[in-house]
N, C-alpha and C. Protein backbone atom coordinates (compact mmCIF):
# COMPACT_ATOMS: atom_id res chain seq x y z
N UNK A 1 0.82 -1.20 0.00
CA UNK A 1 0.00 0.00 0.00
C UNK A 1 0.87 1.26 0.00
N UNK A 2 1.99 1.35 0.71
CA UNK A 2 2.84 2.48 0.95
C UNK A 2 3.60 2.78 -0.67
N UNK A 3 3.77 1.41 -1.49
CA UNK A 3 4.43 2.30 -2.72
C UNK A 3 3.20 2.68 -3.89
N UNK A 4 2.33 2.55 -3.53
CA UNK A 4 0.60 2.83 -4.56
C UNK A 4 1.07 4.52 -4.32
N UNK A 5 1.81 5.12 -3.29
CA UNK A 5 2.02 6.75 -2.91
C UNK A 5 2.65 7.10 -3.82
N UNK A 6 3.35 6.08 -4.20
CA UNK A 6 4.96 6.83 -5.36
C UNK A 6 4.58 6.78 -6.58
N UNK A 7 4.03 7.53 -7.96
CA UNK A 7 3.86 7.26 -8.88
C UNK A 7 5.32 7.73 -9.77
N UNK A 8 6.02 8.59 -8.93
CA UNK A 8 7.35 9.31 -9.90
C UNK A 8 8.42 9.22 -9.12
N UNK A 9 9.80 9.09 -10.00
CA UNK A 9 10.62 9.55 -9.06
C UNK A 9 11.07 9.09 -7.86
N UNK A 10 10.81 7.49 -7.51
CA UNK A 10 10.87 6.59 -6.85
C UNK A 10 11.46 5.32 -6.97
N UNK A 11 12.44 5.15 -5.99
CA UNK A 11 13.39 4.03 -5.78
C UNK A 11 12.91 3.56 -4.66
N UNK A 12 13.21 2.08 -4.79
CA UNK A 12 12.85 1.25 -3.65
C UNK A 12 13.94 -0.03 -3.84
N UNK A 13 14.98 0.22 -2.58
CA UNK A 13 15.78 -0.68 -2.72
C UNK A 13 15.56 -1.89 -1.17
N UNK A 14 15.88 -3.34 -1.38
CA UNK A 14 15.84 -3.57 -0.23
C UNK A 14 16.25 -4.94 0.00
N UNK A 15 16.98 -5.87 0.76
CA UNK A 15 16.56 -7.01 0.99
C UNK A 15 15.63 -7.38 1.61
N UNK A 16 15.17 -7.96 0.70
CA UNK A 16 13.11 -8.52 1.21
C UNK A 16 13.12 -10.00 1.85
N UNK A 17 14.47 -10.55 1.69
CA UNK A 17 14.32 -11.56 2.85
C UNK A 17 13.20 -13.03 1.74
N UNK A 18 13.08 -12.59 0.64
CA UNK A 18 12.07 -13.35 -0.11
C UNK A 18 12.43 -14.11 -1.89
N UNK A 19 12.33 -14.63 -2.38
CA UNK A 19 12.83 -15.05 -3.65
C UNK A 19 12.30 -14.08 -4.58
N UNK A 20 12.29 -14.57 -6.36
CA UNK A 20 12.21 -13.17 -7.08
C UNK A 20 10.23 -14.01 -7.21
N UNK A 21 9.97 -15.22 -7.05
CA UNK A 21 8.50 -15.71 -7.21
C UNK A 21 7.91 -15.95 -5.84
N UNK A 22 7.74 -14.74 -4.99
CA UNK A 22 7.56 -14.81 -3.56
C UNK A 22 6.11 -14.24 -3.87
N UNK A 23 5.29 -13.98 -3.09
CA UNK A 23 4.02 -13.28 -3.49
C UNK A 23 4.61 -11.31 -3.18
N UNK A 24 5.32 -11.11 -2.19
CA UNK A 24 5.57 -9.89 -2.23
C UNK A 24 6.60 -9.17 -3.14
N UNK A 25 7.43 -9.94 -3.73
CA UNK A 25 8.24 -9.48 -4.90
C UNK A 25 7.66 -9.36 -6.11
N UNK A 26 5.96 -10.19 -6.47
CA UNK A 26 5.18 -9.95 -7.29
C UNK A 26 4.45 -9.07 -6.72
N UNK A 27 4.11 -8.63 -5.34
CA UNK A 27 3.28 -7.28 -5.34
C UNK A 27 4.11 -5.85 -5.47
N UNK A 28 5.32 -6.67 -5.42
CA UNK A 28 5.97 -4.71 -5.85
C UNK A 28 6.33 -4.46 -7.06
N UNK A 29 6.38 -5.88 -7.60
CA UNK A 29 6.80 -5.41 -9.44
C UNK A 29 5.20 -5.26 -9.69
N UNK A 30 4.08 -5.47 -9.30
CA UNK A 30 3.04 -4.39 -9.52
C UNK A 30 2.89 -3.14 -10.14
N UNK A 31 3.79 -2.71 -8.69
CA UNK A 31 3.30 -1.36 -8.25
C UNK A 31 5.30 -0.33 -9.30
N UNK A 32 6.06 -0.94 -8.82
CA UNK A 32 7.28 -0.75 -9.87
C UNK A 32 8.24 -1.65 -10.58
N UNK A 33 9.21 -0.93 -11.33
CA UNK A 33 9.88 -2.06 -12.34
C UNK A 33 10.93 -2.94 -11.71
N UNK A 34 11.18 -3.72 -11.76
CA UNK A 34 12.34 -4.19 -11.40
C UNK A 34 13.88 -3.89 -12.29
N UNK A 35 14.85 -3.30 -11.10
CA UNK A 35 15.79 -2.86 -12.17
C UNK A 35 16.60 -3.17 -12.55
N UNK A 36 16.96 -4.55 -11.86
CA UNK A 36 18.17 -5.45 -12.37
C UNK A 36 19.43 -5.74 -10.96
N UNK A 37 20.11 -6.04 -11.79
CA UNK A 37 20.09 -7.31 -12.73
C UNK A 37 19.37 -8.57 -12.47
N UNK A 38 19.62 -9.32 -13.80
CA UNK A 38 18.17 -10.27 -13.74
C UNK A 38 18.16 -10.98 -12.42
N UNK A 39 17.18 -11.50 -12.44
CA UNK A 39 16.75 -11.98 -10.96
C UNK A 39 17.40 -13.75 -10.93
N UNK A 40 18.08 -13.99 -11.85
CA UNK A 40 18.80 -15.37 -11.94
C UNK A 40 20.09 -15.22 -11.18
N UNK A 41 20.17 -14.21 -10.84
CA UNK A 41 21.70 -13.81 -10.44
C UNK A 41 22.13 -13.65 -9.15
N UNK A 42 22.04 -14.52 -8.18
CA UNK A 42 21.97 -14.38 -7.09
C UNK A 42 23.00 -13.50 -5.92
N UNK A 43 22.10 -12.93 -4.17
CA UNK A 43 23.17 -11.60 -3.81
C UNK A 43 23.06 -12.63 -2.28
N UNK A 44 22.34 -13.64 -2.06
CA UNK A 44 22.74 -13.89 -0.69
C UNK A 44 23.23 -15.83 -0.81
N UNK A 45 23.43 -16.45 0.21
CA UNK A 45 25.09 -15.80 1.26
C UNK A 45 26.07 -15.79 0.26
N UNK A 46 27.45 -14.64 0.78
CA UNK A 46 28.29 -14.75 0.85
C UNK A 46 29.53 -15.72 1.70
N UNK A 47 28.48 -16.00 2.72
CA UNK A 47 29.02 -16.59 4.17
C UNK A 47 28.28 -17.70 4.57
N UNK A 48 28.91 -18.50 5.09
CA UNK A 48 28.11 -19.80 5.64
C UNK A 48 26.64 -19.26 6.15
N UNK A 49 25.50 -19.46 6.34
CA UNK A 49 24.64 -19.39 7.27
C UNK A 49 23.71 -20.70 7.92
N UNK A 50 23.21 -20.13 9.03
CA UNK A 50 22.56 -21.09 10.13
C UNK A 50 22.22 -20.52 11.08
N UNK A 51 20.46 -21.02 10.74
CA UNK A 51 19.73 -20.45 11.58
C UNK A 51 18.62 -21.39 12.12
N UNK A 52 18.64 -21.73 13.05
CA UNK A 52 17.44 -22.79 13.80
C UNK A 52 17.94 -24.23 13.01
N UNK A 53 18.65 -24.61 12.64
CA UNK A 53 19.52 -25.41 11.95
C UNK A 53 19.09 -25.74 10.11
N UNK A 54 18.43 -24.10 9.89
CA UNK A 54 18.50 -24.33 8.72
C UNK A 54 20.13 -23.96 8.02
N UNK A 55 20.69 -24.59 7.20
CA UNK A 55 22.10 -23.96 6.72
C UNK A 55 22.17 -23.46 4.94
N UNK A 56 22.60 -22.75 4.62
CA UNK A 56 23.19 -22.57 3.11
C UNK A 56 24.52 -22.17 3.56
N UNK A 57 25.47 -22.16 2.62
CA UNK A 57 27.00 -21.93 2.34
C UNK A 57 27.14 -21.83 0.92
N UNK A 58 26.21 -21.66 -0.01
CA UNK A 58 26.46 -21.61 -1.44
C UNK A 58 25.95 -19.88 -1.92
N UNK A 59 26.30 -19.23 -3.12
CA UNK A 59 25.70 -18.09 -3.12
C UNK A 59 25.03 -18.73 -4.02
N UNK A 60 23.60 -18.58 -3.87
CA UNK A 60 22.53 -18.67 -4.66
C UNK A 60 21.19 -18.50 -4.64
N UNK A 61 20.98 -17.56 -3.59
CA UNK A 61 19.63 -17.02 -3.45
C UNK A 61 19.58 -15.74 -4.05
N UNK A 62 18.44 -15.07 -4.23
CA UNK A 62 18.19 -13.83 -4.78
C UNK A 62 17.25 -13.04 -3.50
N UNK A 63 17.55 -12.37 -3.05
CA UNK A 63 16.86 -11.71 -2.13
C UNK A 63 16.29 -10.01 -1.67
N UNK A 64 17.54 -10.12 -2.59
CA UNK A 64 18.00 -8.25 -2.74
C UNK A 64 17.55 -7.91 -3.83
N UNK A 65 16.97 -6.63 -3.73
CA UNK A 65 16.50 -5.89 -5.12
C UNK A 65 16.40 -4.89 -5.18
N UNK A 66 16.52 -3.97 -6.33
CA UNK A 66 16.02 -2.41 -6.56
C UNK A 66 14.63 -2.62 -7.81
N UNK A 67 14.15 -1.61 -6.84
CA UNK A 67 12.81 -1.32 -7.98
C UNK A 67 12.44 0.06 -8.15
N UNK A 68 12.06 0.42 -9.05
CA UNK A 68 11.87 2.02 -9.30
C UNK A 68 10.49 2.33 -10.39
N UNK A 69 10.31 3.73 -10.29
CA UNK A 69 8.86 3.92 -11.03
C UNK A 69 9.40 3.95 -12.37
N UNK A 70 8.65 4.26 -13.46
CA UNK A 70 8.55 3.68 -14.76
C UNK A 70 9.54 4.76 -15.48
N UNK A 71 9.59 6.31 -14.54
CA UNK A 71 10.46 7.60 -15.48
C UNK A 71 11.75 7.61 -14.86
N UNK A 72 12.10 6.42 -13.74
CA UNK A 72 13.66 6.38 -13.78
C UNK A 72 14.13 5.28 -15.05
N UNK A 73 14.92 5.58 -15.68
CA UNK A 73 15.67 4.64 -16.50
C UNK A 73 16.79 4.08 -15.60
N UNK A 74 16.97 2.84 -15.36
CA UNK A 74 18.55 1.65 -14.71
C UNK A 74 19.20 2.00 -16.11
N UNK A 75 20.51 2.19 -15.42
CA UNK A 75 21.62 2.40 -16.68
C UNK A 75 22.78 1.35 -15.96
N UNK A 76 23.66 0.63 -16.68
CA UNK A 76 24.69 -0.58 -15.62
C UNK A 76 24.16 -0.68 -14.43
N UNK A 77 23.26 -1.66 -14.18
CA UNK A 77 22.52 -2.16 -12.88
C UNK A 77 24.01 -3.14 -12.89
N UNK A 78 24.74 -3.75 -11.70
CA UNK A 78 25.44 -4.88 -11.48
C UNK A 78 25.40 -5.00 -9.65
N UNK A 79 25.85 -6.55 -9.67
CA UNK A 79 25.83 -7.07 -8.52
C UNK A 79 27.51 -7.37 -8.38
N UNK A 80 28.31 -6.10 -7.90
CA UNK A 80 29.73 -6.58 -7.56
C UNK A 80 30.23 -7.40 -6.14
N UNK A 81 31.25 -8.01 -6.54
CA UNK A 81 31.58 -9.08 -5.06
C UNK A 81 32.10 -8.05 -4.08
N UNK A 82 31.84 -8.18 -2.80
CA UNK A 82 32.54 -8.06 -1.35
C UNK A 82 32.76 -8.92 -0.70
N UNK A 83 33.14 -8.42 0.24
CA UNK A 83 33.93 -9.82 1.91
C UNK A 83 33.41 -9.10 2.64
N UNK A 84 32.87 -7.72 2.74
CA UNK A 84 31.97 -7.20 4.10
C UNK A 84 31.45 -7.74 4.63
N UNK A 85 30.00 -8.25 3.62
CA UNK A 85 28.74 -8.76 3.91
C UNK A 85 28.10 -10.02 3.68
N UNK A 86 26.96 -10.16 4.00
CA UNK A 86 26.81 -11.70 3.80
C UNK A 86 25.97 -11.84 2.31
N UNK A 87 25.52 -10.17 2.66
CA UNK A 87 24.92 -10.02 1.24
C UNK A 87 25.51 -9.31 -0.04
N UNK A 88 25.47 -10.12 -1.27
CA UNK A 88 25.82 -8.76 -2.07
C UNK A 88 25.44 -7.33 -2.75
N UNK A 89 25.83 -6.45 -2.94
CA UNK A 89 25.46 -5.37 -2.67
C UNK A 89 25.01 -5.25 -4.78
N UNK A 90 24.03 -4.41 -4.67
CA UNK A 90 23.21 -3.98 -6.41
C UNK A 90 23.45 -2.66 -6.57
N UNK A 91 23.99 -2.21 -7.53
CA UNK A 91 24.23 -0.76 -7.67
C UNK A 91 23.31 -0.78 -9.26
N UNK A 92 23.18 0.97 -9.16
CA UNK A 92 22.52 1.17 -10.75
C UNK A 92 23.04 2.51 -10.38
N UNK A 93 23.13 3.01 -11.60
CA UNK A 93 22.65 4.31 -12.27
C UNK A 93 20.95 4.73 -13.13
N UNK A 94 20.77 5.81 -12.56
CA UNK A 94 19.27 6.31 -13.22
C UNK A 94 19.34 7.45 -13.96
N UNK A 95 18.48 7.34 -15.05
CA UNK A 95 18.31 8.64 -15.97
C UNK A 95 17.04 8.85 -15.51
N UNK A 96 16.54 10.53 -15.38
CA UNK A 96 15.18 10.34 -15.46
C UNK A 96 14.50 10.95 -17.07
N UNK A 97 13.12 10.38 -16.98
CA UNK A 97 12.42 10.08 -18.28
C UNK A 97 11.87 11.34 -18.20
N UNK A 98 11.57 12.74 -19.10
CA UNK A 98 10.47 13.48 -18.76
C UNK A 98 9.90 13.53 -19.68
């Protein structure tokens, strides 16, 4: 309901904690575009994880995303490597459309 507010001029970046065929990653490509890179391309773990004894140690989830309204243009969206985090980090550049 909170991004139905943004019709312009709006970025929404976030780890959603959810896959790219989750029901809430289909309610925000709704409401905006998804900006890349493709959603085959996975940003979480970097790092072993375990939690309640669930485990991954492989990178191959998709969790992280940017989405934006229809008059930003993504210009080189990429997902570059770190050792910071557990996640990897999505950068873009935007043009806007007028």
């Amino acid at each position: 309901a909170a991004l139905k507010q943004h019709s312009e001029r709006f970025i929404f970046a976030a780890d959603c904690n959810a896959a790219p065929d989750s029901t809430i990653v289909k309610q925000i490509s709704e409401q905006l575009h998804h900006v890349g890179p493709d959603f085959a391309k996975p940003t979480w773990p970097t790092k072993p994880f375990d939690y309640h004894g669930w485990q991954e140690n492989e990178l191959r989830w998709r969790i992280d995303y940017i989405f934006a309204t229809p008059d930003l243009k993504e210009r080189t969206p990429e997902i570059p490597p770190t050792a910071v985090s557990d996640h990897l980090p999505i950068f873009a550049q935007f043009s806007i459309e007028t």
